[in-house]
Protein backbone atom coordinates (compact mmCIF):
# COMPACT_ATOMS: atom_id res chain seq x y z
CA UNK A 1 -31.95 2.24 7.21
CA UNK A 2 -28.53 0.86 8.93
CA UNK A 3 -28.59 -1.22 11.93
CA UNK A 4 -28.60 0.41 15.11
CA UNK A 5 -26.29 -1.79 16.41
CA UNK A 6 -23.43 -0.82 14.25
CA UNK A 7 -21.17 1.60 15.26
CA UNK A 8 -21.59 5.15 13.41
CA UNK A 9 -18.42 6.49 11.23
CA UNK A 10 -17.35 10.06 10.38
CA UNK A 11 -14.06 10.72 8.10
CA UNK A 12 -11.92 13.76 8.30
CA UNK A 13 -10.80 14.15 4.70
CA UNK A 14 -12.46 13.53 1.85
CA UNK A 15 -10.02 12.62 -0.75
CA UNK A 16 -10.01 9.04 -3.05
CA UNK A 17 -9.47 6.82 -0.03
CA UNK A 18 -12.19 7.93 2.30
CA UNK A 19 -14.92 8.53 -0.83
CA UNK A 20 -14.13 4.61 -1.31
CA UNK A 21 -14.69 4.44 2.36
CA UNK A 22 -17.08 5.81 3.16
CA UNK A 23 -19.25 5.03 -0.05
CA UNK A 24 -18.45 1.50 0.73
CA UNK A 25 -18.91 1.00 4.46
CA UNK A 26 -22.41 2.86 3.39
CA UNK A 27 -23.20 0.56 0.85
CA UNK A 28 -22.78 -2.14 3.58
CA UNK A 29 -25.14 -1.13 5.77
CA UNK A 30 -22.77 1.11 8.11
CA UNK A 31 -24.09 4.77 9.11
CA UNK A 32 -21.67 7.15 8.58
CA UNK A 33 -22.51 10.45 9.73
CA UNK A 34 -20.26 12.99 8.80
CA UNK A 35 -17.04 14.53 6.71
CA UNK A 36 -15.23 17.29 6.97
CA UNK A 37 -12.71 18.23 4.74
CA UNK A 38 -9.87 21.23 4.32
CA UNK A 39 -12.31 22.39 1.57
CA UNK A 40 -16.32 22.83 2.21
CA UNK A 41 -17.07 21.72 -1.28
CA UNK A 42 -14.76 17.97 -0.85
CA UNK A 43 -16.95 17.13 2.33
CA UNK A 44 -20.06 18.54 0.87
CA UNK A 45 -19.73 16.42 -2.60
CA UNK A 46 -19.09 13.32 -0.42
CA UNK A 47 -21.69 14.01 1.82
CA UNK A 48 -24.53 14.10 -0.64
CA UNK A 49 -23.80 10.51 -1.75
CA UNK A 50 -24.50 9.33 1.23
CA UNK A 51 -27.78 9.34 2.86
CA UNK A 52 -27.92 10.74 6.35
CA UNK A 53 -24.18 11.78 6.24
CA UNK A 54 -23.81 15.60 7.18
CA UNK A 55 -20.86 17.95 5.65
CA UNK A 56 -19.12 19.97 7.81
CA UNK A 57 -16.82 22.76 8.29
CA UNK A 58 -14.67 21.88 11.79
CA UNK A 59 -13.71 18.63 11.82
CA UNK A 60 -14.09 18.67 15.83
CA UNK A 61 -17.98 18.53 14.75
CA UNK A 62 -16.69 14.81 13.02
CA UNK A 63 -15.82 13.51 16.67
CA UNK A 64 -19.11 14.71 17.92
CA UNK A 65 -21.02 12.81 15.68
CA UNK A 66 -19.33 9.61 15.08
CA UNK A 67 -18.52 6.81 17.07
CA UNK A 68 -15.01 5.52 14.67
CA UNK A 69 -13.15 8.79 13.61
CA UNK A 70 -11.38 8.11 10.73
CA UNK A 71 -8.32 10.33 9.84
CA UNK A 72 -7.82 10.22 6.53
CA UNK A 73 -5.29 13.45 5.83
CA UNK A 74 -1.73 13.11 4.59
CA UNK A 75 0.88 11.79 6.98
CA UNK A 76 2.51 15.25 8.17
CA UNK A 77 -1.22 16.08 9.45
CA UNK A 78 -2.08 13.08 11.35
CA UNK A 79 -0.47 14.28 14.27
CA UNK A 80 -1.39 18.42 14.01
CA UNK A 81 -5.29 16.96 13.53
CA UNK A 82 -4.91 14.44 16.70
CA UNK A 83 -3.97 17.38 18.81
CA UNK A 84 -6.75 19.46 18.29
CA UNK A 85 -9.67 17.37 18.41
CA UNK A 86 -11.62 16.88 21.41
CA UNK A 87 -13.07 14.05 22.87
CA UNK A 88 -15.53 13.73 26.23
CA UNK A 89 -14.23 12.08 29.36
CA UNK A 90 -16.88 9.45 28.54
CA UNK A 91 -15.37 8.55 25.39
CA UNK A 92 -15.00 5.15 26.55
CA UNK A 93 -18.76 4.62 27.48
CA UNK A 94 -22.20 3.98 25.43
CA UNK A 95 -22.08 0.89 23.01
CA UNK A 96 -19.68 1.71 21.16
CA UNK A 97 -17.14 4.18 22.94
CA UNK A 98 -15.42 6.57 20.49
CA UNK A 99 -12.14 5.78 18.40
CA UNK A 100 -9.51 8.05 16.33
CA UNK A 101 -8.51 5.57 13.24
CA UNK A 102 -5.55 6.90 10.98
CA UNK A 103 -5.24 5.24 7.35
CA UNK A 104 -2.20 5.51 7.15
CA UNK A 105 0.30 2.67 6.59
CA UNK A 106 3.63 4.79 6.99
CA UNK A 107 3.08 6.75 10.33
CA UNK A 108 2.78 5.11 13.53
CA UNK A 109 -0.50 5.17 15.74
CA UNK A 110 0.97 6.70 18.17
CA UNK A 111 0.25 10.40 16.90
CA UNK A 112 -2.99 9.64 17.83
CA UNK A 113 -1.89 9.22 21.04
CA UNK A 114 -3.75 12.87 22.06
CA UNK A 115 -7.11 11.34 21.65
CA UNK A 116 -6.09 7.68 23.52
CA UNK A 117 -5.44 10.23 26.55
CA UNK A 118 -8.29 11.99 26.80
CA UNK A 119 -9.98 8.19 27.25
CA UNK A 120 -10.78 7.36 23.53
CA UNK A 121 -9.61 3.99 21.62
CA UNK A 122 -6.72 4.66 19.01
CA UNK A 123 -6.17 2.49 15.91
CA UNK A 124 -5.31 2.06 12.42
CA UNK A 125 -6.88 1.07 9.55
CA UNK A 126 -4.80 0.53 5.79
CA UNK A 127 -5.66 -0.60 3.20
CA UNK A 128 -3.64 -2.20 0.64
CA UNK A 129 -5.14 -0.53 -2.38
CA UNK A 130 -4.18 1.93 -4.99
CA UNK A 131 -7.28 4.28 -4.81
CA UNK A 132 -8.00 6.00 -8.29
CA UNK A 133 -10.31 8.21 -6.77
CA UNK A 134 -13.54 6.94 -9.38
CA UNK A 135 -16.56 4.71 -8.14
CA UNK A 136 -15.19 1.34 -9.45
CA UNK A 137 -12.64 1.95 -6.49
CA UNK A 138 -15.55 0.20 -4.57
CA UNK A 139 -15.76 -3.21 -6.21
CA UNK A 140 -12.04 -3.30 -7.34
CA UNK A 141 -11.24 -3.20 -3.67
CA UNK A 142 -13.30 -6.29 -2.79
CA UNK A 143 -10.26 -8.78 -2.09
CA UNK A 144 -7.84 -6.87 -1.49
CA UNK A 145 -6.36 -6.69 2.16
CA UNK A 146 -6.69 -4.16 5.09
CA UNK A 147 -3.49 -3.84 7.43
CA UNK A 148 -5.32 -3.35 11.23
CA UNK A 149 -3.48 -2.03 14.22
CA UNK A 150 -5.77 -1.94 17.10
CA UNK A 151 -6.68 -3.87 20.43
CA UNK A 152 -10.29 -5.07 22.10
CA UNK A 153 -13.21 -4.07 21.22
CA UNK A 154 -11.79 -1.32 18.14
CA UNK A 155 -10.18 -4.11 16.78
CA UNK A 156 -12.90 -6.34 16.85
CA UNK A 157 -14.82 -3.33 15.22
CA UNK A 158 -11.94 -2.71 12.65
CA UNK A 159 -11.64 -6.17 11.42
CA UNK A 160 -15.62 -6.22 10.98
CA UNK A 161 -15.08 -3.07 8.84
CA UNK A 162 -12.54 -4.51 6.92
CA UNK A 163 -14.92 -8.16 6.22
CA UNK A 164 -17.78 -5.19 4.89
CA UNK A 165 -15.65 -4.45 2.35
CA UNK A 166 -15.06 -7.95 1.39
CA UNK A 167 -11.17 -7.66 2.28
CA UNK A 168 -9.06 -9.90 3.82
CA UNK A 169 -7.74 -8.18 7.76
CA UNK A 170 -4.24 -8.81 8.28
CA UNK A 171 -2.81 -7.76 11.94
CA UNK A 172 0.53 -5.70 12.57
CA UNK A 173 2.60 -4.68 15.40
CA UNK A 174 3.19 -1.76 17.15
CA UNK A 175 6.00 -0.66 15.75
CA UNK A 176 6.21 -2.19 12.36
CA UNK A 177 4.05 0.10 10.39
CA UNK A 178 7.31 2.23 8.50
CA UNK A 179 8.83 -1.60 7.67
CA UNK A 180 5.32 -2.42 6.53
CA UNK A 181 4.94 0.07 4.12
CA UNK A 182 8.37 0.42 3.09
CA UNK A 183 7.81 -2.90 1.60
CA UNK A 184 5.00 -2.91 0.13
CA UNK A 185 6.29 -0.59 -2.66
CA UNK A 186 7.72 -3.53 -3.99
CA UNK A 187 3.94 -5.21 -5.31
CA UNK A 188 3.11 -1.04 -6.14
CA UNK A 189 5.27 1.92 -7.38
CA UNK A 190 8.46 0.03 -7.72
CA UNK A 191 6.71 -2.34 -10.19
CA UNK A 192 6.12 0.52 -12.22
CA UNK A 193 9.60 1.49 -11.95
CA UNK A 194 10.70 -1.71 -12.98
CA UNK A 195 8.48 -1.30 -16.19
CA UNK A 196 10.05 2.21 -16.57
CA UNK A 197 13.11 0.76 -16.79
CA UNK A 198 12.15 -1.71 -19.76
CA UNK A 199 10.79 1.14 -21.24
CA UNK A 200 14.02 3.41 -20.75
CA UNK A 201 16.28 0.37 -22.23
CA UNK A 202 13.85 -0.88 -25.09
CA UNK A 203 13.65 3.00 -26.25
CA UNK A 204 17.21 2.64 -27.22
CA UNK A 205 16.07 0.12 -29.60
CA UNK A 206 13.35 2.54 -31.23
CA UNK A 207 10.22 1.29 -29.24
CA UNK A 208 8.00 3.46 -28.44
CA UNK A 209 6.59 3.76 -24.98
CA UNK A 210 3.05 3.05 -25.58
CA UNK A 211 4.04 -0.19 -27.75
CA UNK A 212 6.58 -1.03 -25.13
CA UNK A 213 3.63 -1.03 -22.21
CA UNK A 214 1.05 -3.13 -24.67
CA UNK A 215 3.57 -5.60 -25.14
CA UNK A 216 4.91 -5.51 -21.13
CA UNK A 217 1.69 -5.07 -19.58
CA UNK A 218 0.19 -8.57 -20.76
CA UNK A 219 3.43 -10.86 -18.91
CA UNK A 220 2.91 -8.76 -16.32
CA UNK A 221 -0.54 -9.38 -15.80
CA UNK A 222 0.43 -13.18 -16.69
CA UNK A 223 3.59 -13.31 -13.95
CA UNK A 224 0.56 -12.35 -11.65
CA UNK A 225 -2.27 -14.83 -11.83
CA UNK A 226 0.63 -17.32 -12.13
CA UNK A 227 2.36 -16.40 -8.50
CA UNK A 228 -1.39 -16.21 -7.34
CA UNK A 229 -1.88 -19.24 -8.45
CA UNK A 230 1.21 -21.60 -7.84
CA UNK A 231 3.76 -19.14 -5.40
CA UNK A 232 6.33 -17.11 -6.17
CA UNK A 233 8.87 -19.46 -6.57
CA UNK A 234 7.17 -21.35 -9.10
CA UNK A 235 5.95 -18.27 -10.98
CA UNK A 236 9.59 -17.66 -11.55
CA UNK A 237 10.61 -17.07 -15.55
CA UNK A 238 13.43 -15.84 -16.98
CA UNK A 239 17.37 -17.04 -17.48
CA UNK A 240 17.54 -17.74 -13.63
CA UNK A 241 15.48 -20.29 -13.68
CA UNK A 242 16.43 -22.18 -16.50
CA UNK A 243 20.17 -22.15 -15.27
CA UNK A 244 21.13 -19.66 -18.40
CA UNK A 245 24.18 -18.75 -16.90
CA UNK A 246 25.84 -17.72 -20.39
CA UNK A 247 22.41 -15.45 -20.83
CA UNK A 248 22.87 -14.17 -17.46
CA UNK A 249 26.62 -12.89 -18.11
CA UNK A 250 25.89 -11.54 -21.49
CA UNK A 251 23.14 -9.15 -20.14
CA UNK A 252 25.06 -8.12 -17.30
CA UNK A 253 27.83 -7.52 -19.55
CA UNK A 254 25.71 -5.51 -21.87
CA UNK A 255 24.33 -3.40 -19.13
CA UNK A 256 27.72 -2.83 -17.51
CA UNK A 257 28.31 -0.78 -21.04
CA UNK A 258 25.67 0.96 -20.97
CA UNK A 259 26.54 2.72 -17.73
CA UNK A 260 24.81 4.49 -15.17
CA UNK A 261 23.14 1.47 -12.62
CA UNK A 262 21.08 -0.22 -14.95
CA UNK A 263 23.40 -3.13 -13.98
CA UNK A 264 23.30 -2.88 -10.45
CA UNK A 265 19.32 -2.55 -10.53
CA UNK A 266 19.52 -5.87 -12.57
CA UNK A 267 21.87 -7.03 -10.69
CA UNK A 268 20.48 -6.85 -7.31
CA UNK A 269 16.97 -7.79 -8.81
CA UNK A 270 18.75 -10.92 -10.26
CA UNK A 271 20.06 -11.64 -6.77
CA UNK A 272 16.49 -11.84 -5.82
CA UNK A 273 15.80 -13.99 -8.70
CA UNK A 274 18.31 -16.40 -7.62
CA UNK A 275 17.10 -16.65 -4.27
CA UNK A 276 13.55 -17.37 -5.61
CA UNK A 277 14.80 -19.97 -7.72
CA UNK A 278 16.79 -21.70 -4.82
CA UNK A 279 13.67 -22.19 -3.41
CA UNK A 280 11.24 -23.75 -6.49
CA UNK A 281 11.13 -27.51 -6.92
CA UNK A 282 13.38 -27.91 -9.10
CA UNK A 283 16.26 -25.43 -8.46
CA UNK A 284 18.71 -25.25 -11.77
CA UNK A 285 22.03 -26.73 -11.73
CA UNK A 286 23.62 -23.78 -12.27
CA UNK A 287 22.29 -22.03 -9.73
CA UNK A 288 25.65 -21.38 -7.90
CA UNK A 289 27.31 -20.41 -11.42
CA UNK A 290 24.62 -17.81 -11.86
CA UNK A 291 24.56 -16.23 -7.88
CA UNK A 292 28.76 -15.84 -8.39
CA UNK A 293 28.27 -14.08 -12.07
CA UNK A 294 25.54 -12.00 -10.56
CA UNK A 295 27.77 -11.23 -7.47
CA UNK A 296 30.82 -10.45 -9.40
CA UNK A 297 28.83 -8.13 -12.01
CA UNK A 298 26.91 -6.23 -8.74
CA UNK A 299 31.04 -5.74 -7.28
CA UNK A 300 32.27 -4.41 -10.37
CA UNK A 301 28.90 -1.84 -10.70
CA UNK A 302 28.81 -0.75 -7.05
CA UNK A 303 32.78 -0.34 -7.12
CA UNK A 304 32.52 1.68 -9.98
CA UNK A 305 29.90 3.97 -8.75
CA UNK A 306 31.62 4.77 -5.42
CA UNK A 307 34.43 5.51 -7.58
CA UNK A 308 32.39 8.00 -9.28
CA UNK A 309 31.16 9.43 -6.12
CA UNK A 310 34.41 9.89 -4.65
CA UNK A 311 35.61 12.14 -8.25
CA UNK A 312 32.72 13.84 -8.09
């Protein structure tokens, strides 16, 4: 049986983040109550994992049985659900008061704003996972980190939450969610556009696209536990950071030739580079040598592609 003392959870939306969710905040002791979903069979399958958890059809009946709400529904429905759920003008009171939680790390928690006026505690809760949608979702997330925006007592609750599923809680401001997750594509999809990229060039060469990801995946796997383990700086591999500056101009030659922007997406990537490698132990000698080629090479790509634009 859970603990009475914990606050009880319901989840609108049953899709791969709330099934890790909610399996896992059950598996650590939290009640939670009840799912609806747009379709009676998503809530239902969920449901039935869970013991005690009820499926239903009207989400409204979510908010009636839950203490934490959580709105887990794609971004353009955040704020359509928010407006149409109801909440008592005692929300506020018993132990644990009610709350309306998005998971969302684009939209603000402000759409929520509908339930924070009718006296209920708005928050939100996002975590910094790629869900797959299958049960080892619910150990693979153990670590990773859970991006809270919430204040008092629903943030105290929140960051508990977050601890039960053995993730780290990391705080953000009101404001900064778009910025937020606007970055993080960098660590997830445009990783894997990076790789698509090696895979686009190294086809030209007659790889194939499954060899190409056997041999890519492993140094990417490697450049990982390294950063993890030392920083980014000094995870840093590559021309940059041996000072290569002849290796450097010969590349961005060769991709200048190729046309289209492969060499202003290595370009601008390389300016990264260089500013990582400005700030190892050991910065190259011919660090300055590399940021002008770079520089030069990104003028000459960007110039020509606004000169394409403007034909066009």
């Amino acid at each position: 049986m859970s603990q009475p003392s914990l606050p009880r959870l319901g989840f609108i939306g049953a899709g791969r983040l709330a099934r890790c969710l909610a399996l896992s905040f059950s598996r650590a002791g939290y009640p939670v109550t009840a799912v609806a979903s747009r379709t009676a069979a998503s809530a239902s399958r969920l449901a039935s994992q869970i013991e005690y958890c009820a499926a239903f059809d009207d989400p409204q009946q979510v908010v009636d049985a839950a203490d934490i709400v959580f709105l887990a529904v794609p971004d353009d429905s955040i704020g359509t659900s928010a407006h149409t759920l109801r909440f008592a003008a005692d929300a506020a009171s018993g132990p644990h008061g009610k709350a309306l939680v998005h998971c969302s790390g684009a939209s603000p928690v402000e759409l929520l704003a509908p339930a924070r006026d009718q006296g209920a505690s708005i928050g939100g809760f996002h975590p910094l996972y790629l869900f797959s949608g299958d049960l080892a979702d619910i150990d693979r997330i153990a670590g990773c980190s859970v991006t809270i925006e919430a204040d008092g007592a629903l943030k105290d609750a929140l960051t508990a939450l977050a601890v039960a599923l053995r993730c780290h809680p990391l705080s953000i401001p009101a404001g900064g969610r778009m910025l937020y997750h606007a970055a993080a594509h960098y660590a997830a999809s445009f990783a894997l556009c990076s790789l698509a990229e090696c895979v686009a060039l190294w086809r030209t060469l007659g790889f194939a696209e499954d060899d190409a990801l056997r041999a890519l995946l492993p140094m990417l796997s490697g450049t990982i536990e390294t950063a993890r383990d030392k920083g980014l700086p000094n995870a840093l591999a590559g021309p940059v950071s041996r000072g290569d500056t002849g290796v450097v101009e010969k590349q961005l030659a060769l991709l200048e030739g190729l046309g289209g922007d492969h060499a202003a997406l290595y370009g601008l990537l390389s300016r990264r580079a260089v500013g990582l490698a400005e700030r190892g132990a050991n910065p190259p000698a011919a660090i300055e040598a590399i940021a002008e080629a770079v520089e030069e090479s990104l003028n000459r790509s960007l110039n020509q592609a606004a000169a394409g634009a403007s034909v066009k």
